[in-house]
N, C-alpha and C. Protein backbone atom coordinates (compact mmCIF):
# COMPACT_ATOMS: atom_id res chain seq x y z
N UNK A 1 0.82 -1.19 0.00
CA UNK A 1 0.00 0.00 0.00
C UNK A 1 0.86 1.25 0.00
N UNK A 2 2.06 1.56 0.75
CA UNK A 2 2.87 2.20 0.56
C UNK A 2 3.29 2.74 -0.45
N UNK A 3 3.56 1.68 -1.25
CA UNK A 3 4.47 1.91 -2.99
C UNK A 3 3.20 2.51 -3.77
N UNK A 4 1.87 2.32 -3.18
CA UNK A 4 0.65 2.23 -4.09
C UNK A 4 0.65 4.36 -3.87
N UNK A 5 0.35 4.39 -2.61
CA UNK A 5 0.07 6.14 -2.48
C UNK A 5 1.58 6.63 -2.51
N UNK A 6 2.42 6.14 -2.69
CA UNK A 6 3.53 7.24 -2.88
C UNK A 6 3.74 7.33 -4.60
N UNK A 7 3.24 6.19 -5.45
CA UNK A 7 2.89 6.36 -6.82
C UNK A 7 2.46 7.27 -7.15
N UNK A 8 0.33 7.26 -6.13
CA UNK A 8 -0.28 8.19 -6.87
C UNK A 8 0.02 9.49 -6.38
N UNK A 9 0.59 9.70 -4.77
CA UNK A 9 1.33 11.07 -4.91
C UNK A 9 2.02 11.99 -6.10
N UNK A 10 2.66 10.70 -6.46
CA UNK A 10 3.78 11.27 -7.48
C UNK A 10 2.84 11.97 -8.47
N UNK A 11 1.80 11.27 -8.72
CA UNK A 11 1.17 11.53 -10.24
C UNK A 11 1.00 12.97 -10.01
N UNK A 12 0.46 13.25 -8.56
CA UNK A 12 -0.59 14.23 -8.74
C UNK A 12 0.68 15.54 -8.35
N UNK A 13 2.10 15.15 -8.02
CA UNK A 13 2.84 16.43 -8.07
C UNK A 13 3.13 16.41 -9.40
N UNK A 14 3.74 15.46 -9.79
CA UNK A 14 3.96 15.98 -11.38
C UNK A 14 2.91 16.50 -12.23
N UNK A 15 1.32 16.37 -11.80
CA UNK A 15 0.69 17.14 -12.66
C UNK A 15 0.19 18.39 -11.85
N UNK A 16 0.68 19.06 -10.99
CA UNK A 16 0.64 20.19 -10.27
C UNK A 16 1.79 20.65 -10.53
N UNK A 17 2.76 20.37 -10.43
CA UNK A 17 3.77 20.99 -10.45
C UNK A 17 4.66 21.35 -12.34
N UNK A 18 4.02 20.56 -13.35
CA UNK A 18 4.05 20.29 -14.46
C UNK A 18 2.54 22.09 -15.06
N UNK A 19 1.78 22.06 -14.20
CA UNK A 19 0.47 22.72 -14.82
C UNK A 19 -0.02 22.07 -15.61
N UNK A 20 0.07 20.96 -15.75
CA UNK A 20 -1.32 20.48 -16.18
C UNK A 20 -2.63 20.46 -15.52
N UNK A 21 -3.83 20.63 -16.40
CA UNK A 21 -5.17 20.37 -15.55
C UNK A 21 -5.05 19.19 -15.32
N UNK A 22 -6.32 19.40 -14.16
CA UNK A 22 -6.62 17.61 -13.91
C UNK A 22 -7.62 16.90 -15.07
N UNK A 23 -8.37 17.97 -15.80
CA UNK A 23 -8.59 17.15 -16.99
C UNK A 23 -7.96 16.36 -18.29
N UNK A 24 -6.33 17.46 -17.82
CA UNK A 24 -5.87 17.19 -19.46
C UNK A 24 -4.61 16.08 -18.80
N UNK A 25 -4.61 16.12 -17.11
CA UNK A 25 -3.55 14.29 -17.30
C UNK A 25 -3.93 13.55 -17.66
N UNK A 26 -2.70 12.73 -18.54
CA UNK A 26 -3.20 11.11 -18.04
C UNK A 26 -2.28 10.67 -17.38
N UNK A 27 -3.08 9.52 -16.72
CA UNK A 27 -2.20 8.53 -15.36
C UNK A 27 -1.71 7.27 -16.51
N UNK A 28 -0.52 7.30 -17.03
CA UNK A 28 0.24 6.06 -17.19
C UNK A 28 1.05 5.03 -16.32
N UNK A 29 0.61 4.53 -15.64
CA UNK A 29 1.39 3.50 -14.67
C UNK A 29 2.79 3.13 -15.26
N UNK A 30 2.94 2.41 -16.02
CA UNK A 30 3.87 1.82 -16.71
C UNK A 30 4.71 2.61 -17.12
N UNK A 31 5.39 4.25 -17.09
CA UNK A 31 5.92 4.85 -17.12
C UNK A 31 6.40 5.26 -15.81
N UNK A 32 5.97 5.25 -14.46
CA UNK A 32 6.76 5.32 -13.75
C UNK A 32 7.64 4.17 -12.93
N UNK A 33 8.66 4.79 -12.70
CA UNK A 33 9.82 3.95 -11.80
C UNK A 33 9.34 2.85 -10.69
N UNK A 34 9.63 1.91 -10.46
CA UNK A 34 8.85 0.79 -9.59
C UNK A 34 9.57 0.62 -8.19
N UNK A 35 9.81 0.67 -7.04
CA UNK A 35 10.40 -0.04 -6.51
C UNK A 35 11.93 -1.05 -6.15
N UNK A 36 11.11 -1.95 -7.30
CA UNK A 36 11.95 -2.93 -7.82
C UNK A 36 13.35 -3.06 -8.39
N UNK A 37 12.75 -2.06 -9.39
CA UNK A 37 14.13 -1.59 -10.37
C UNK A 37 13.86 0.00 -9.93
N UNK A 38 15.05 0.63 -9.23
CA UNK A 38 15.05 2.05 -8.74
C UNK A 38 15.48 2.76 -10.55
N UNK A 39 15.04 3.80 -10.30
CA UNK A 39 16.24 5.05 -11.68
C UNK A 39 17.58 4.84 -11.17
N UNK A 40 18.46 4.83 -12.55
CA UNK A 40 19.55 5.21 -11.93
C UNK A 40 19.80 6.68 -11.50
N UNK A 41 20.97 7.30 -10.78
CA UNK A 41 20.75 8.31 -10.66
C UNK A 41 21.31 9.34 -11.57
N UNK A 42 20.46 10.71 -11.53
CA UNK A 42 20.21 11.17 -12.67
C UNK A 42 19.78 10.73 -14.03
N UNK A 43 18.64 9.91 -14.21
CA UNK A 43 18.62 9.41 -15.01
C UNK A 43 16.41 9.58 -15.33
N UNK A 44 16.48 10.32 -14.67
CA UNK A 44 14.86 11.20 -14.74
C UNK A 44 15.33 12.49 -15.51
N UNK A 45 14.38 13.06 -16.30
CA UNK A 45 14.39 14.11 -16.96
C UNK A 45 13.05 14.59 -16.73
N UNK A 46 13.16 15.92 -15.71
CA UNK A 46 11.52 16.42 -15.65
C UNK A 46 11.64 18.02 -16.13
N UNK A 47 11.01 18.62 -16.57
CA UNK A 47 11.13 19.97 -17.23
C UNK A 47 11.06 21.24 -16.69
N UNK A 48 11.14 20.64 -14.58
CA UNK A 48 11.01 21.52 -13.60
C UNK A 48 11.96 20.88 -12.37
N UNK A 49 12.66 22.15 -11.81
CA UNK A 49 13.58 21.67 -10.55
C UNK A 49 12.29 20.88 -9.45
N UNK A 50 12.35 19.95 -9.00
CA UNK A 50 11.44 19.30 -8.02
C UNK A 50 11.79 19.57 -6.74
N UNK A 51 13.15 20.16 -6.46
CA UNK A 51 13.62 20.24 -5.32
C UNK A 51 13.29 22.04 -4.64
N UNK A 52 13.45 22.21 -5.72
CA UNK A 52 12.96 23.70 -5.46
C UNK A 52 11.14 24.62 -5.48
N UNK A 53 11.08 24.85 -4.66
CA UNK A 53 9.50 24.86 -4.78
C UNK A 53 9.51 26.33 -5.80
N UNK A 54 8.31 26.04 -5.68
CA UNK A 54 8.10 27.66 -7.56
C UNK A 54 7.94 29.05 -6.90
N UNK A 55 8.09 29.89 -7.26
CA UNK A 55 8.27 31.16 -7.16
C UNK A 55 6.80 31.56 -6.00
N UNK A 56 5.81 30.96 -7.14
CA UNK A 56 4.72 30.58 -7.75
C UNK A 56 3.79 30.01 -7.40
N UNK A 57 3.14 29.31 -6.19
CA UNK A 57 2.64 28.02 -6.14
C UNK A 57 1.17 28.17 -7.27
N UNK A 58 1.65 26.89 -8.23
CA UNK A 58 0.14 26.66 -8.33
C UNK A 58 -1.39 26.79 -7.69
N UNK A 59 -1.82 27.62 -8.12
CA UNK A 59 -3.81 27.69 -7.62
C UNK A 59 -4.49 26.38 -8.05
N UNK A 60 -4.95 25.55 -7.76
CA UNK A 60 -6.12 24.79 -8.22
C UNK A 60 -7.14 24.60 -7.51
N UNK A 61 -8.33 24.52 -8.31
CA UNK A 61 -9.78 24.55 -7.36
C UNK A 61 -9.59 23.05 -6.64
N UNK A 62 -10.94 22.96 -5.74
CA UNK A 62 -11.31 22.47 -5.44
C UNK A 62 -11.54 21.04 -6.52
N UNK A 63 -12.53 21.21 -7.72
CA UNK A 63 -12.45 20.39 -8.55
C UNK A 63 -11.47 20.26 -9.31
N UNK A 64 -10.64 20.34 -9.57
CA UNK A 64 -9.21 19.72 -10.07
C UNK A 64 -8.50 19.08 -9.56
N UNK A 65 -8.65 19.55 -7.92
CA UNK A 65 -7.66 18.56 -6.84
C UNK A 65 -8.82 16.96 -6.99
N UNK A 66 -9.99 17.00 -6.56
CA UNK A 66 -10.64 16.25 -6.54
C UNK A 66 -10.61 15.00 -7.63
N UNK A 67 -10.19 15.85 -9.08
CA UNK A 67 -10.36 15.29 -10.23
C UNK A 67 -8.79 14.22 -10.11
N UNK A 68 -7.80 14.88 -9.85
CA UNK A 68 -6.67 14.15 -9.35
C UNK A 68 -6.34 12.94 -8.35
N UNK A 69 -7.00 13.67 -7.68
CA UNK A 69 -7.37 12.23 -6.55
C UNK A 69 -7.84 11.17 -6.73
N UNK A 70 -8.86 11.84 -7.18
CA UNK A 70 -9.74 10.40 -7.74
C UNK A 70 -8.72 9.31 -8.66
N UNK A 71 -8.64 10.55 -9.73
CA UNK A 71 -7.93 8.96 -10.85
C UNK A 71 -6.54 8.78 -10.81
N UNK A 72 -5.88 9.36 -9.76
CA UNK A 72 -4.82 8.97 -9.25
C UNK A 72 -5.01 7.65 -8.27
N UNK A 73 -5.72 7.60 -7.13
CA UNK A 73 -6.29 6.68 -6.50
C UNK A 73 -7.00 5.86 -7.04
N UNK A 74 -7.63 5.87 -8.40
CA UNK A 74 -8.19 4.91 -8.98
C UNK A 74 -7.38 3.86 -9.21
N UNK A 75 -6.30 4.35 -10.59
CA UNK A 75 -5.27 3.79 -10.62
C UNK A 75 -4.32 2.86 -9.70
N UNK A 76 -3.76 3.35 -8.19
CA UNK A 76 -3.46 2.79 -7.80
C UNK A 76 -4.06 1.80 -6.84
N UNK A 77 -5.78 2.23 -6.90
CA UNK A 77 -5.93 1.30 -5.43
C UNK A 77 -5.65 2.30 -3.98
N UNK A 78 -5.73 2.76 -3.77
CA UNK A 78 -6.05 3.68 -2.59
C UNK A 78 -6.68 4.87 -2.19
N UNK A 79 -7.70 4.86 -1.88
CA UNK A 79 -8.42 5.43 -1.17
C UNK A 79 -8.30 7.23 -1.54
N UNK A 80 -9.02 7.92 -2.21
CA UNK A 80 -8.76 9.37 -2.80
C UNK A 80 -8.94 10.21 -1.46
N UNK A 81 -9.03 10.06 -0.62
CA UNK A 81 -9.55 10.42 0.64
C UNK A 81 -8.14 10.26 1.30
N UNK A 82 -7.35 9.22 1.16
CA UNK A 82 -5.90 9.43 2.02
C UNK A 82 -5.22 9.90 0.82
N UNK A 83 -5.26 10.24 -0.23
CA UNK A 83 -4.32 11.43 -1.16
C UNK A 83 -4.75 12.90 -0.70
N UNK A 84 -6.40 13.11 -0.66
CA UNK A 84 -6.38 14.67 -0.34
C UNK A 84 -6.04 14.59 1.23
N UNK A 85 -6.00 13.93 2.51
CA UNK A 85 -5.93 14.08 3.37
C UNK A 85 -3.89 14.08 3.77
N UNK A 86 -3.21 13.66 2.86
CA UNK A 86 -2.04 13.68 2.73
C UNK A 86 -1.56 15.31 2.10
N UNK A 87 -2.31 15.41 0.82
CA UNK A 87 -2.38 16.93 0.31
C UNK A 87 -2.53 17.95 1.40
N UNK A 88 -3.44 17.45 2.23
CA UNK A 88 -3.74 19.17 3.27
C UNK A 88 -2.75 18.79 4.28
N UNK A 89 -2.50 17.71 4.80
CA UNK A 89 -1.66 17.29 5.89
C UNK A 89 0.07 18.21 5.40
N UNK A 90 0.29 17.55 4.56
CA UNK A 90 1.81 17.96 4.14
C UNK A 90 1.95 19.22 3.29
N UNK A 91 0.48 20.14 2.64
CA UNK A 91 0.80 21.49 2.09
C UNK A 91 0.36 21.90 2.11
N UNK A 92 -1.31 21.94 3.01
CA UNK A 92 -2.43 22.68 2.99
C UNK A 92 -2.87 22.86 1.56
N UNK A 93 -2.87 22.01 0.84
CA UNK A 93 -3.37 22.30 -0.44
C UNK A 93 -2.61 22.84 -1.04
N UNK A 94 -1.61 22.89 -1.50
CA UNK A 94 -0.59 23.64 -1.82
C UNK A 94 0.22 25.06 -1.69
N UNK A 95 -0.37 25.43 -0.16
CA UNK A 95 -0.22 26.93 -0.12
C UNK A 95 1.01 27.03 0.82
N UNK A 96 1.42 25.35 1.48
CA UNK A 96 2.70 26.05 1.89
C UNK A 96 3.32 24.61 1.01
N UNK A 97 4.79 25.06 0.42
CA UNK A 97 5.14 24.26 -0.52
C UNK A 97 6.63 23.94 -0.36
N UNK A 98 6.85 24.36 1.25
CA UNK A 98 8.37 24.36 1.92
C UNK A 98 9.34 24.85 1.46
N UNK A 99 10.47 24.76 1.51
CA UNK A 99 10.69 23.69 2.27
C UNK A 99 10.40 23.25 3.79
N UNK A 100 10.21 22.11 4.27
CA UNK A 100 9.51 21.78 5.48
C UNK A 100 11.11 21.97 6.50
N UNK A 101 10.97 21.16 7.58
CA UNK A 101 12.41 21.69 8.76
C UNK A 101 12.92 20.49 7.92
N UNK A 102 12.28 19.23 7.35
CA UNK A 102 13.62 18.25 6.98
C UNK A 102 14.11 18.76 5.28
N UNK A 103 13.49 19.61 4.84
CA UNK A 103 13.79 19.65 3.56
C UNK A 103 12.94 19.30 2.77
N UNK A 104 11.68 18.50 2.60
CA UNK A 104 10.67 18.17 1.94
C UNK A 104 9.98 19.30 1.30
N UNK A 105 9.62 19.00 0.06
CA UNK A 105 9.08 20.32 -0.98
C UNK A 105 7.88 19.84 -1.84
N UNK A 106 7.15 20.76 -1.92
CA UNK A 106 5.82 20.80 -3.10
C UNK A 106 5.04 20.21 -2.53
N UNK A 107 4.03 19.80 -3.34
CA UNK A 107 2.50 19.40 -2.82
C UNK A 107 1.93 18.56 -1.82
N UNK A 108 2.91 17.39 -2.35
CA UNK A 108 2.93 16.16 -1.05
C UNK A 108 4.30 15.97 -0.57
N UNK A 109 5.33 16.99 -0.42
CA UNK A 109 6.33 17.21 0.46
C UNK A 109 7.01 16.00 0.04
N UNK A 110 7.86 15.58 -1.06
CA UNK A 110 8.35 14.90 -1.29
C UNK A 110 10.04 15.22 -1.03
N UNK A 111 10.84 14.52 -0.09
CA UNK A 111 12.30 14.75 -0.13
C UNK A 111 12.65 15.04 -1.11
N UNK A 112 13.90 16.09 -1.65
CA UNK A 112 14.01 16.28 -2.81
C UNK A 112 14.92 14.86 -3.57
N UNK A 113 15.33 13.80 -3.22
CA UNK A 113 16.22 12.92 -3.98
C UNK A 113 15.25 12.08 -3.70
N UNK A 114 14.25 12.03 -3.25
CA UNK A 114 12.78 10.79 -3.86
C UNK A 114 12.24 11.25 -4.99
């Protein structure tokens, strides 16, 4: 269950932190990194520093977060209710975007070398 919500975390920073709507993601499973077989390092290419939070934070309503949750949690099997309750827990919705006291940044406060 672990590997399952730190997946759909991921989805839903990379499509917050990417600007995409939540209408216009899609959730490809099979494109992200597993567990199993880690990335090597440096070996992700994303088109935004992840470690650094944005100038900027993204606005999104209410229905967009919702829209994320859902088919983020669809996808993996967990509960859209412990993604937004993780969302307000670790950024208030994205309005604080850290860094936190350990260093954790963006939406769902992801360490920056996770």
């Amino acid at each position: 269950m672990k590997k399952a919500i730190a997946a759909a975390a991921l989805l839903i920073v990379l499509a917050l932190a990417g600007g995409a709507s939540a209408r216009s993601f899609t959730i490809v499973p099979s494109a992200l990194p597993s567990s199993e077989t880690p990335n090597a390092s440096g070996s992700i290419n994303v088109p935004f520093p992840l470690s650094v939070p944005p100038e900027q934070p993204a606005v999104r309503s209410y229905e967009e977060l919702l829209s994320l949750w859902h088919r983020a949690g669809d996808t993996y099997g967990v509960p859209w209710q412990v993604l937004a309750a993780i969302n307000k827990i670790e950024s208030d919705f994205g309005r604080n975007m850290g860094p936190s006291s350990a260093g954790a940044v963006g939406w769902m406060q992801f360490m920056p070398d996770t």
